[in-house]
PDB file of N, CA and C in Angstrom:
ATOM      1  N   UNK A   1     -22.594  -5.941   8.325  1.00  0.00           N
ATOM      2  CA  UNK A   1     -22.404  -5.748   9.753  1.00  0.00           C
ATOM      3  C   UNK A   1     -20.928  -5.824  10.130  1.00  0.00           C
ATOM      4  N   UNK A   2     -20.003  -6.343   9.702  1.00  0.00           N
ATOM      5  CA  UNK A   2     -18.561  -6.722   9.677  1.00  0.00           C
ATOM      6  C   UNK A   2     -17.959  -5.672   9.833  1.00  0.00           C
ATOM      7  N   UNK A   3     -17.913  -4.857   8.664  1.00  0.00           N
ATOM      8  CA  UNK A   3     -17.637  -3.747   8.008  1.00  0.00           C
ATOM      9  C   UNK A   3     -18.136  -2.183   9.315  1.00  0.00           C
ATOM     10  N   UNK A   4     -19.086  -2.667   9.737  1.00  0.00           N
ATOM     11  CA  UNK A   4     -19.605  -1.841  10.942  1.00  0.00           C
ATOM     12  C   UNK A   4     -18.495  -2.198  12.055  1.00  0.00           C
ATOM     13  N   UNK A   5     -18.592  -3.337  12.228  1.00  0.00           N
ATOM     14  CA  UNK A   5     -17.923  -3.801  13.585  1.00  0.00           C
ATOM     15  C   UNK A   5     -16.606  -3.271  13.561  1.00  0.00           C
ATOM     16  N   UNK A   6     -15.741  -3.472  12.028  1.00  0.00           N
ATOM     17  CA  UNK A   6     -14.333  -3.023  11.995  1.00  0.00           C
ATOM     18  C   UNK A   6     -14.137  -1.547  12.189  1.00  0.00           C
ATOM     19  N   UNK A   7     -15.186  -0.762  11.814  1.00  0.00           N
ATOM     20  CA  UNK A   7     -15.023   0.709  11.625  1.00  0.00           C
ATOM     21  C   UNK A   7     -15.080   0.954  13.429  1.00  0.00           C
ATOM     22  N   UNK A   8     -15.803   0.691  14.307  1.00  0.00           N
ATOM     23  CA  UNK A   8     -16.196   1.093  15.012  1.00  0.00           C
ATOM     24  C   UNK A   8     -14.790   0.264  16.150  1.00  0.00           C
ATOM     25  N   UNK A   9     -14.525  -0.445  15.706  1.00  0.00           N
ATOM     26  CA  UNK A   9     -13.081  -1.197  16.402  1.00  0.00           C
ATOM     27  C   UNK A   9     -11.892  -0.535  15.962  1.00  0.00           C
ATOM     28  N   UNK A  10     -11.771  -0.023  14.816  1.00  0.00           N
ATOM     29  CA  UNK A  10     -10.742   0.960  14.470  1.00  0.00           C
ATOM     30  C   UNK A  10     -10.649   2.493  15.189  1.00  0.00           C
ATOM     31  N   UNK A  11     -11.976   2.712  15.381  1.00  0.00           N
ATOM     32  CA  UNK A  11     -12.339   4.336  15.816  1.00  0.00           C
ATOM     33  C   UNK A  11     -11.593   3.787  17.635  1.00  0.00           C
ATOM     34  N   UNK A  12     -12.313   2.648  17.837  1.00  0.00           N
ATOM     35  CA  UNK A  12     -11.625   2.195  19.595  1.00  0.00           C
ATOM     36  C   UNK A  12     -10.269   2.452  19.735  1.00  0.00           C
ATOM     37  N   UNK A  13      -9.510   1.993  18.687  1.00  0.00           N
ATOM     38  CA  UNK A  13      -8.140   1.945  18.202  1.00  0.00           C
ATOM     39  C   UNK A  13      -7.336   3.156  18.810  1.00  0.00           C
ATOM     40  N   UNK A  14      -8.172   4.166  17.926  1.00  0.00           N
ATOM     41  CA  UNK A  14      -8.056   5.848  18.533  1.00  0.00           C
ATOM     42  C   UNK A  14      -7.867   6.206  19.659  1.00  0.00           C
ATOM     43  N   UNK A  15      -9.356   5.997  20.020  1.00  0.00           N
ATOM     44  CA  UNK A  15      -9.605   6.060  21.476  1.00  0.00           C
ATOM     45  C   UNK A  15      -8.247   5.537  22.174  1.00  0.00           C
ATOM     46  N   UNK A  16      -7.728   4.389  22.141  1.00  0.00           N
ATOM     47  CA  UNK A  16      -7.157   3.692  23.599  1.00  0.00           C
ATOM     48  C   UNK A  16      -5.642   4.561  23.175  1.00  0.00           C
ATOM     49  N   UNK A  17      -5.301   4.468  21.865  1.00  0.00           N
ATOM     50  CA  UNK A  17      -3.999   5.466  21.926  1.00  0.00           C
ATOM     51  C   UNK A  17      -3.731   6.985  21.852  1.00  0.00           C
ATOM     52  N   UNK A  18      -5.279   7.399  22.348  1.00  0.00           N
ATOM     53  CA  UNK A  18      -4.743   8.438  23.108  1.00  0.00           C
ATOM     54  C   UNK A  18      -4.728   8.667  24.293  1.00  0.00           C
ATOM     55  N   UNK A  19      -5.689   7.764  24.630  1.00  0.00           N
ATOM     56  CA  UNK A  19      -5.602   7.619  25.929  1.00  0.00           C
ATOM     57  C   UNK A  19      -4.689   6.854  26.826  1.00  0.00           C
ATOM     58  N   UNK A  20      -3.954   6.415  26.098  1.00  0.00           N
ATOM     59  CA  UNK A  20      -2.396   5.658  26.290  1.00  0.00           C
ATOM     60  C   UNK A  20      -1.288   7.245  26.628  1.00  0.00           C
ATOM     61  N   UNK A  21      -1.710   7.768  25.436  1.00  0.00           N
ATOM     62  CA  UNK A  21      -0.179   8.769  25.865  1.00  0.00           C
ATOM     63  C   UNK A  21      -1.299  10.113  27.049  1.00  0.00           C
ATOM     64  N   UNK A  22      -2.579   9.842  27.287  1.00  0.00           N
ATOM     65  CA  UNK A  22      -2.914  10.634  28.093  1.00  0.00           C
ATOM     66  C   UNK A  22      -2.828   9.984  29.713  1.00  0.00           C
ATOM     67  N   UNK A  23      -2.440   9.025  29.828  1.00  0.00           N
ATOM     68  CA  UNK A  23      -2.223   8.333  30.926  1.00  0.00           C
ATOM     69  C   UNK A  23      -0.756   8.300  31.624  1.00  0.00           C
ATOM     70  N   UNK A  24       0.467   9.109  30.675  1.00  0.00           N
ATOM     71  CA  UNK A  24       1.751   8.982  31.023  1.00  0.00           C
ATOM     72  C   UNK A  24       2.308   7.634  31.653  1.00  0.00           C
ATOM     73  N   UNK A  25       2.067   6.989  30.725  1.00  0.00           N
ATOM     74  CA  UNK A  25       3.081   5.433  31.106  1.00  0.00           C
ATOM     75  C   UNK A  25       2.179   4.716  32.286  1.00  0.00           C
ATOM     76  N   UNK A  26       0.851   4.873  31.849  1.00  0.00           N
ATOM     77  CA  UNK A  26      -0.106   3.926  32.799  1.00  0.00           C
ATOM     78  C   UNK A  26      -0.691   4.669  34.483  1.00  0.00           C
ATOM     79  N   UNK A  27       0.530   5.782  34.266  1.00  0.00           N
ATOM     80  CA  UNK A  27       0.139   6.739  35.967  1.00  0.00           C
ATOM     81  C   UNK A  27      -0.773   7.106  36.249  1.00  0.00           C
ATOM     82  N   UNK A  28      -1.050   7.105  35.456  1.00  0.00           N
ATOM     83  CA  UNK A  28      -3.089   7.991  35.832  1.00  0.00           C
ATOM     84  C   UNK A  28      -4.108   7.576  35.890  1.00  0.00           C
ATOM     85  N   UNK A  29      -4.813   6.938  36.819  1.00  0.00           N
ATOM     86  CA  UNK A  29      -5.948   5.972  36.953  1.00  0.00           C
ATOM     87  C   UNK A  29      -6.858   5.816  35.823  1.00  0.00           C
ATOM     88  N   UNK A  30      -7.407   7.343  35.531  1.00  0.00           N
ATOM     89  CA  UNK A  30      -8.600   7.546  34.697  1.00  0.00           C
ATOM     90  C   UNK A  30      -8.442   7.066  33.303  1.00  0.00           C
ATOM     91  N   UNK A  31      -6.904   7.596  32.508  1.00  0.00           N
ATOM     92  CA  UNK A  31      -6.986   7.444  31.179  1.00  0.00           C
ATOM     93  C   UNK A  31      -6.338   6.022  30.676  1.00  0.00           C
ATOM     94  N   UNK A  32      -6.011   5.177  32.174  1.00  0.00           N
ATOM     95  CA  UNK A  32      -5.513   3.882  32.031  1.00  0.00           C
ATOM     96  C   UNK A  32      -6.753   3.183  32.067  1.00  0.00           C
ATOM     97  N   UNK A  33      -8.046   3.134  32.737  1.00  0.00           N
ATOM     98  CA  UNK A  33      -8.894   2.270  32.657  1.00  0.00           C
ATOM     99  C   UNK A  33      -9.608   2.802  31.342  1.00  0.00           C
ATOM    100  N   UNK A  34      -9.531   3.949  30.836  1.00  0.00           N
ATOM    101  CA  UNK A  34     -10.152   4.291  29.439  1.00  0.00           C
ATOM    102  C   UNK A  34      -9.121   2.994  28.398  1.00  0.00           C
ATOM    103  N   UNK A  35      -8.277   3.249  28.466  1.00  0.00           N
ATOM    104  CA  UNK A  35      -7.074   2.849  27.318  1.00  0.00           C
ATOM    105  C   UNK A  35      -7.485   0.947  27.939  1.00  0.00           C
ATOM    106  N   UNK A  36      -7.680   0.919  28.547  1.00  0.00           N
ATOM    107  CA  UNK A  36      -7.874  -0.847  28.922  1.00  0.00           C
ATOM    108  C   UNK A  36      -8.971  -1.069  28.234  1.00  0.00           C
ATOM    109  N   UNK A  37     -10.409  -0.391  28.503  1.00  0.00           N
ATOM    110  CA  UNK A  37     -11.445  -0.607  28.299  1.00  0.00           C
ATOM    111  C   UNK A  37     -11.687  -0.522  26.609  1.00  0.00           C
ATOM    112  N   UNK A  38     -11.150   0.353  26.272  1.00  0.00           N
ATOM    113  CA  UNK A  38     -11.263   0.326  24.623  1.00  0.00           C
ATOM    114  C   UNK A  38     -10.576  -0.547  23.844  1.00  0.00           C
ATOM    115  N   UNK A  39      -9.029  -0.639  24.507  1.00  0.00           N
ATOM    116  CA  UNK A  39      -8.314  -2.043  23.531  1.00  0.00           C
ATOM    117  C   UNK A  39      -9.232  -3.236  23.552  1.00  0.00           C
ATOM    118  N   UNK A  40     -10.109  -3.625  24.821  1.00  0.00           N
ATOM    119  CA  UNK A  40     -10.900  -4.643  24.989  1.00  0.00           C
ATOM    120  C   UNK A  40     -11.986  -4.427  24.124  1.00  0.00           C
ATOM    121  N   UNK A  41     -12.586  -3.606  24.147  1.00  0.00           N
ATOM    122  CA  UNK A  41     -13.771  -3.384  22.908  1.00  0.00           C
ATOM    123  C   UNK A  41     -13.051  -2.997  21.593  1.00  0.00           C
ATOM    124  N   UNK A  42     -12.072  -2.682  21.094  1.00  0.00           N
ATOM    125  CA  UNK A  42     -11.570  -2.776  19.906  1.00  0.00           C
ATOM    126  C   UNK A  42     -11.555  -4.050  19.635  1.00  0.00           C
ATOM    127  N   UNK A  43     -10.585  -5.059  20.472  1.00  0.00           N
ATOM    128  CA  UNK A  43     -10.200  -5.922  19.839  1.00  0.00           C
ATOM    129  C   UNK A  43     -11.841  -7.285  19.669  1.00  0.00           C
ATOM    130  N   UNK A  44     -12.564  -6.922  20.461  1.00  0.00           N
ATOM    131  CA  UNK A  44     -13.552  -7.682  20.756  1.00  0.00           C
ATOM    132  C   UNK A  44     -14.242  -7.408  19.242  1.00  0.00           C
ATOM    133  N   UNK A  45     -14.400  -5.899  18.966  1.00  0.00           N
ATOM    134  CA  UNK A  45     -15.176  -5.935  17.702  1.00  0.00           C
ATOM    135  C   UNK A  45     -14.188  -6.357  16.354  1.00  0.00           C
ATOM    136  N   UNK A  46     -12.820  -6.349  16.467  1.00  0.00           N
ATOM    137  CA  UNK A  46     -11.970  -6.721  15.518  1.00  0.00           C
ATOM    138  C   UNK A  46     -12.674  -8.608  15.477  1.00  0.00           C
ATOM    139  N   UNK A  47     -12.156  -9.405  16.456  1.00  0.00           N
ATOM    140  CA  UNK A  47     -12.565 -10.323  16.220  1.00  0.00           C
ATOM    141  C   UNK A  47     -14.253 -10.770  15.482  1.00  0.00           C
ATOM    142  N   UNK A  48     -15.123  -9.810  16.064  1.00  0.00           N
ATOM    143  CA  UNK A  48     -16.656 -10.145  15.376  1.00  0.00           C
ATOM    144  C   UNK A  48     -16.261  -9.848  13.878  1.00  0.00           C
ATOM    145  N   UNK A  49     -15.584  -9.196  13.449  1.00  0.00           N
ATOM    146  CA  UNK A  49     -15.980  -8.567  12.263  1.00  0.00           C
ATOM    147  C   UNK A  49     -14.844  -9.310  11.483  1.00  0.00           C
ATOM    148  N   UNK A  50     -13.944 -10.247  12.106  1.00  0.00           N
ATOM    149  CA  UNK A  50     -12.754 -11.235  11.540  1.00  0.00           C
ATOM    150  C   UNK A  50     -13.602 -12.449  11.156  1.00  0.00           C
ATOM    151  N   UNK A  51     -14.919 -12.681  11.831  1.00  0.00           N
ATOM    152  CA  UNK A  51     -15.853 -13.903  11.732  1.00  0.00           C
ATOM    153  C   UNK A  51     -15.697 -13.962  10.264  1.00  0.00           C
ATOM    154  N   UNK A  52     -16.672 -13.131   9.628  1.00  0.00           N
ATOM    155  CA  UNK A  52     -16.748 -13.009   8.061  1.00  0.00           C
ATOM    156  C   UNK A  52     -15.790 -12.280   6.801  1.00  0.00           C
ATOM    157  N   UNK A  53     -14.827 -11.441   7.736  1.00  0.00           N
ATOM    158  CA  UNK A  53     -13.391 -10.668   6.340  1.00  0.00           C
ATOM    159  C   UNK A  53     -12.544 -11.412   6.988  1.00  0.00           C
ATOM    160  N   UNK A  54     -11.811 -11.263   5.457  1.00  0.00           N
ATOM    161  CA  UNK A  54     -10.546 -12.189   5.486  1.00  0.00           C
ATOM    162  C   UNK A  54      -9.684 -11.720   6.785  1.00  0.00           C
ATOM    163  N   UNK A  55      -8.982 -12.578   7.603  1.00  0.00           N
ATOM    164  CA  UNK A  55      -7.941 -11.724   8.079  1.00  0.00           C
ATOM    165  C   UNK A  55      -6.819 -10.582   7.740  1.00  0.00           C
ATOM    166  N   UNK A  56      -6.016 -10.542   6.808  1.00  0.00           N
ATOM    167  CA  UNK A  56      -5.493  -9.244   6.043  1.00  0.00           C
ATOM    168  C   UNK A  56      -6.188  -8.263   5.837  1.00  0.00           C
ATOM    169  N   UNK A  57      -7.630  -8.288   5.540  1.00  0.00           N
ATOM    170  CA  UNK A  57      -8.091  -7.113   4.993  1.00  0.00           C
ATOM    171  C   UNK A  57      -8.727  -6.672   6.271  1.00  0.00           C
ATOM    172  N   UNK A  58      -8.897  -7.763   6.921  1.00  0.00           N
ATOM    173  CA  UNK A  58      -9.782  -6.897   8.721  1.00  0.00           C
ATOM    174  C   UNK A  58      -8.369  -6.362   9.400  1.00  0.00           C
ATOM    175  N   UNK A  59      -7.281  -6.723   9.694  1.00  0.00           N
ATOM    176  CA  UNK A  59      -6.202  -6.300  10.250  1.00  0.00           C
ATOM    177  C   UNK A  59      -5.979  -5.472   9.690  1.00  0.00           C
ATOM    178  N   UNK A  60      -5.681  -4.945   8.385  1.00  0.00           N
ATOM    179  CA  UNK A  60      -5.066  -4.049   7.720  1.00  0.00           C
ATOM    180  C   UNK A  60      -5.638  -2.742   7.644  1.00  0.00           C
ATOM    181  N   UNK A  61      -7.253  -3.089   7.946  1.00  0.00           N
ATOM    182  CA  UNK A  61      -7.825  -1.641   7.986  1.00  0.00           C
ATOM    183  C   UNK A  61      -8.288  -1.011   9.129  1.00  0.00           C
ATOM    184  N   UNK A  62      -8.454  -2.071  10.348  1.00  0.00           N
ATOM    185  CA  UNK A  62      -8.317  -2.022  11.616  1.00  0.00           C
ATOM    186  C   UNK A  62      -7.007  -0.967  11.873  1.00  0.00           C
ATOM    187  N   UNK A  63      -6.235  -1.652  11.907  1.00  0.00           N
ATOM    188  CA  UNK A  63      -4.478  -0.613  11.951  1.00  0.00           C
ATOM    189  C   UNK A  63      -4.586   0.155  10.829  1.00  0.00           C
ATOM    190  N   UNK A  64      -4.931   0.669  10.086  1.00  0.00           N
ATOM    191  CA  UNK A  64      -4.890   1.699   9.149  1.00  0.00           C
ATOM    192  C   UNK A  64      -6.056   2.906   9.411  1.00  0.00           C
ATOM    193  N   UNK A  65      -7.186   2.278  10.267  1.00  0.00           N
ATOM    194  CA  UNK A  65      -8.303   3.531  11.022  1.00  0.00           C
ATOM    195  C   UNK A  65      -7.195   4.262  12.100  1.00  0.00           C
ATOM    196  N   UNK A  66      -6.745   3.114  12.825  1.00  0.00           N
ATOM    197  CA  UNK A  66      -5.738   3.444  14.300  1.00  0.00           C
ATOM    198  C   UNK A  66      -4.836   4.403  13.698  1.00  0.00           C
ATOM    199  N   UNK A  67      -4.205   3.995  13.091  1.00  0.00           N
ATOM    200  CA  UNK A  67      -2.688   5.010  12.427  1.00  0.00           C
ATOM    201  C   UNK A  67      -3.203   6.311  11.992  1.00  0.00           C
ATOM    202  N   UNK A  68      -3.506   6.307  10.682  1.00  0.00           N
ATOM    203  CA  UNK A  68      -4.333   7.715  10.237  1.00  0.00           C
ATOM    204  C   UNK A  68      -4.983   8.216  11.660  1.00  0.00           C
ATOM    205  N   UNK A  69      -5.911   7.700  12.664  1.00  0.00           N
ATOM    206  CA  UNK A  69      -6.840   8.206  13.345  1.00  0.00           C
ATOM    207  C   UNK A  69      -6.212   8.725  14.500  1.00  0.00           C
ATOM    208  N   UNK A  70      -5.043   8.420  14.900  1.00  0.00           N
ATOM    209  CA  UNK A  70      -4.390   8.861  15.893  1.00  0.00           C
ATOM    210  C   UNK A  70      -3.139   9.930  15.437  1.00  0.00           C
ATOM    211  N   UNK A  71      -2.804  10.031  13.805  1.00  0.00           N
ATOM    212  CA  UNK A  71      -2.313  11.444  13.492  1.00  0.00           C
ATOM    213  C   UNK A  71      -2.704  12.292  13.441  1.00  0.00           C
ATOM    214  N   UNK A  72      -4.545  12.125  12.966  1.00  0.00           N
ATOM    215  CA  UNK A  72      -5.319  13.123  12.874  1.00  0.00           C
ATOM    216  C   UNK A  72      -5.364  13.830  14.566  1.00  0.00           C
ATOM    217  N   UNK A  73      -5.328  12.852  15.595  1.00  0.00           N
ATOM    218  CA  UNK A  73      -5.623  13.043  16.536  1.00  0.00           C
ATOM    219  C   UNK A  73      -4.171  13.995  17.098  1.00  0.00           C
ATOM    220  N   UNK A  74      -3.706  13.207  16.813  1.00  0.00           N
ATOM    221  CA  UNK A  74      -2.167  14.405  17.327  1.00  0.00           C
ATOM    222  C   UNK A  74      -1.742  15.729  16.868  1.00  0.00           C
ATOM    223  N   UNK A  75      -2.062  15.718  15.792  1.00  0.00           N
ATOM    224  CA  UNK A  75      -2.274  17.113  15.111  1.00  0.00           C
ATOM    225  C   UNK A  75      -3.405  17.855  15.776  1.00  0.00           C
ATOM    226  N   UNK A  76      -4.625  17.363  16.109  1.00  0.00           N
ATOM    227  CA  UNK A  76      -5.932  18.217  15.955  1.00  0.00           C
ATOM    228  C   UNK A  76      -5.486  18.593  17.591  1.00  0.00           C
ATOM    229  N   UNK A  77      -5.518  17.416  18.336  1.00  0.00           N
ATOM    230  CA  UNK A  77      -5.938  17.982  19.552  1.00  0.00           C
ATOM    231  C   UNK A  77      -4.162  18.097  20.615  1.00  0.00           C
ATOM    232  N   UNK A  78      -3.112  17.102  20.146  1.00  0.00           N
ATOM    233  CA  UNK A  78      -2.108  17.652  20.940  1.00  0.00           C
ATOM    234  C   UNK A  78      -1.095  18.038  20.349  1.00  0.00           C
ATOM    235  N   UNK A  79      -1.629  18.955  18.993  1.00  0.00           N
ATOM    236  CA  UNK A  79      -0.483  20.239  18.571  1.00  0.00           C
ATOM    237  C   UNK A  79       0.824  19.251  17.855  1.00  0.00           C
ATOM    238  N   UNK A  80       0.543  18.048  17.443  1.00  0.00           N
ATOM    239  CA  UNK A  80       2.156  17.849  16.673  1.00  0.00           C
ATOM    240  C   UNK A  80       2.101  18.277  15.174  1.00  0.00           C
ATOM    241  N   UNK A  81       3.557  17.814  14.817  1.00  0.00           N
ATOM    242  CA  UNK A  81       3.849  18.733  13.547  1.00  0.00           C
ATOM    243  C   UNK A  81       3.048  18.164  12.458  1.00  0.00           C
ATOM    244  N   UNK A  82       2.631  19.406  11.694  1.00  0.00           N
ATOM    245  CA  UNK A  82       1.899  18.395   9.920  1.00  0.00           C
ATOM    246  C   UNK A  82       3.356  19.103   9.119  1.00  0.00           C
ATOM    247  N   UNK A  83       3.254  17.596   8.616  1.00  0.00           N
ATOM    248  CA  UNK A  83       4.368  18.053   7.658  1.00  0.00           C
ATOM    249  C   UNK A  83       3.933  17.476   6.246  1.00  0.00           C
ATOM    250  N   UNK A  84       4.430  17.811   5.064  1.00  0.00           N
ATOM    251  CA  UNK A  84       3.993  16.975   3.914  1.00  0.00           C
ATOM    252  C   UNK A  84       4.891  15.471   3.951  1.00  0.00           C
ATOM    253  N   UNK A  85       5.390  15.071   4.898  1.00  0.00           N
ATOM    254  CA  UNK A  85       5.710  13.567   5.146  1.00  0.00           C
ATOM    255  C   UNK A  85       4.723  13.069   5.470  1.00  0.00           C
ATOM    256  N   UNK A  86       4.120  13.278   6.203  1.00  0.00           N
ATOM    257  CA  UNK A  86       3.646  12.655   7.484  1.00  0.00           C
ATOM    258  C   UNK A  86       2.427  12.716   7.094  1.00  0.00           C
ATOM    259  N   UNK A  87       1.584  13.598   5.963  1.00  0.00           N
ATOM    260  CA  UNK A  87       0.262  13.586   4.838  1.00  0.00           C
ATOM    261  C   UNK A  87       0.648  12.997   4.113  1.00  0.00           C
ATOM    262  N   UNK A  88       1.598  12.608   3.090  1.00  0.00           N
ATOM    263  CA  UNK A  88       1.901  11.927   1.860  1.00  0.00           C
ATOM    264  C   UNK A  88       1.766  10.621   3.126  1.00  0.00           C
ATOM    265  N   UNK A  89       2.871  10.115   4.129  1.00  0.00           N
ATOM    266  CA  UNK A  89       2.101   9.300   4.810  1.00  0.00           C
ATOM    267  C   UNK A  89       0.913   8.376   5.103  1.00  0.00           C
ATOM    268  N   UNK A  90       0.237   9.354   5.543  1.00  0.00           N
ATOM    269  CA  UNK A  90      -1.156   8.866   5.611  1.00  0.00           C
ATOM    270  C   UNK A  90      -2.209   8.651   4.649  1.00  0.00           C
ATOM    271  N   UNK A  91      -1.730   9.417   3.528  1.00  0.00           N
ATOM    272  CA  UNK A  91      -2.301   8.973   2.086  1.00  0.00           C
ATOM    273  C   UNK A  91      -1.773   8.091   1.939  1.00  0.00           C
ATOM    274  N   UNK A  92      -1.030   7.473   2.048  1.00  0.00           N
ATOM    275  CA  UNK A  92      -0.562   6.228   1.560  1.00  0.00           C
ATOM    276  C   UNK A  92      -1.352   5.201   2.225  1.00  0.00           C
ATOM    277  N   UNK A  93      -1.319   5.262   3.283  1.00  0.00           N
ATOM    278  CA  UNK A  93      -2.424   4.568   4.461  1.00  0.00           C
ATOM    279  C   UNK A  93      -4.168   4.041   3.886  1.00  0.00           C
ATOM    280  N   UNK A  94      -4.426   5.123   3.786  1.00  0.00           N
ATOM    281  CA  UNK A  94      -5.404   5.233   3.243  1.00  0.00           C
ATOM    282  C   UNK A  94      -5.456   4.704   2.186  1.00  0.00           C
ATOM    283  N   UNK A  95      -4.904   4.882   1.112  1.00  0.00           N
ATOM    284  CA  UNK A  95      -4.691   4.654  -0.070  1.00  0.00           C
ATOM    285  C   UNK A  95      -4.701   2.848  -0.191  1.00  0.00           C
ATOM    286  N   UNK A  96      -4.181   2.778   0.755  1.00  0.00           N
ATOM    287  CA  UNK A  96      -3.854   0.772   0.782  1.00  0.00           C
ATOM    288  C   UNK A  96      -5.482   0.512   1.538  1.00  0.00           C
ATOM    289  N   UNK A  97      -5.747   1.446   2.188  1.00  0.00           N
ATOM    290  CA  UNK A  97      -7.092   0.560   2.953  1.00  0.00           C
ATOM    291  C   UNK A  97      -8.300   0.425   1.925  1.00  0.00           C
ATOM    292  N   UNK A  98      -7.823   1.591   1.030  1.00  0.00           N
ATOM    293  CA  UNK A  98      -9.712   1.664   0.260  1.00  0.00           C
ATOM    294  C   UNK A  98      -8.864   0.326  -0.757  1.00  0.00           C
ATOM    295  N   UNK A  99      -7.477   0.182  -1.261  1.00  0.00           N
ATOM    296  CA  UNK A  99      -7.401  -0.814  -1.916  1.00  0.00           C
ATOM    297  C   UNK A  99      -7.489  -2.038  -1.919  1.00  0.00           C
ATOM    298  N   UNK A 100      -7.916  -2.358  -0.747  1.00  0.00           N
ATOM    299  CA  UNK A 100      -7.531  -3.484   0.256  1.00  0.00           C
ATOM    300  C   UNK A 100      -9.214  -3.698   0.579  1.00  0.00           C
ATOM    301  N   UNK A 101     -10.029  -2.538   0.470  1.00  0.00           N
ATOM    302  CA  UNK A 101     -11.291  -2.990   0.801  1.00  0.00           C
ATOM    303  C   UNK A 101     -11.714  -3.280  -0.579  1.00  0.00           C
ATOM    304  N   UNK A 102     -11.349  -2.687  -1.986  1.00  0.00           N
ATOM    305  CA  UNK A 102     -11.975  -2.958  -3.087  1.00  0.00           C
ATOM    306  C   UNK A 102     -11.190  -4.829  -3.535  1.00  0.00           C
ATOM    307  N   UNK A 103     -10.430  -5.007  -2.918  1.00  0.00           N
ATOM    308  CA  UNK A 103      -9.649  -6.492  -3.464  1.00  0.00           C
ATOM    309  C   UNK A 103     -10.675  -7.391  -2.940  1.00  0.00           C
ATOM    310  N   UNK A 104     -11.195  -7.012  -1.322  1.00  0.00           N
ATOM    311  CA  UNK A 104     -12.227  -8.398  -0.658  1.00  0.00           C
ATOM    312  C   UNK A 104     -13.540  -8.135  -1.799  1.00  0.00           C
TER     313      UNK A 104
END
């Protein structure tokens, strides 16, 4: 169930930072109470799912759904650059989270 809670607190992760840069510096009613409401349910399910994983490995993959999940997101939906940095990047990301889940 942990492992549920973190995935689904990481995907929140997403959510609130895009809805952070869709809010322009908090101006916009709608995508500021989105971006409030999800850091609060991110971090709410980060903590359930901190009950039973270590802290390092719940933080680390928590911020490693967010990171990867919000490049994917910038690329897919607001057009920024893919470059082979910025994929070698996120493989790397990745790369530490599945290692980081096989260490717990």
């Amino acid at each position: 169930m942990a492992w549920g809670f973190l995935l689904v607190a990481g995907l929140l992760e997403v959510v609130w930072a895009f809805s952070m840069k869709q809010s322009q510096g908090f101006t916009q009613p709608g995508p500021t109470a989105v971006t409030v409401v999800a850091m609060l349910a991110s971090l709410g399910l980060l903590a359930l799912a901190m009950r039973s994983l270590p802290l390092g490995t719940a933080y680390m993959v928590w911020t490693g759904i967010g990171a990867v999940g919000a490049f994917v997101v910038g690329v897919m939906v607001l057009g920024e650059a893919l470059t082979l940095q910025r994929v070698i990047a996120a493989a790397l990301i990745l790369a530490g989270m599945v290692t980081m889940k096989l260490a717990s």
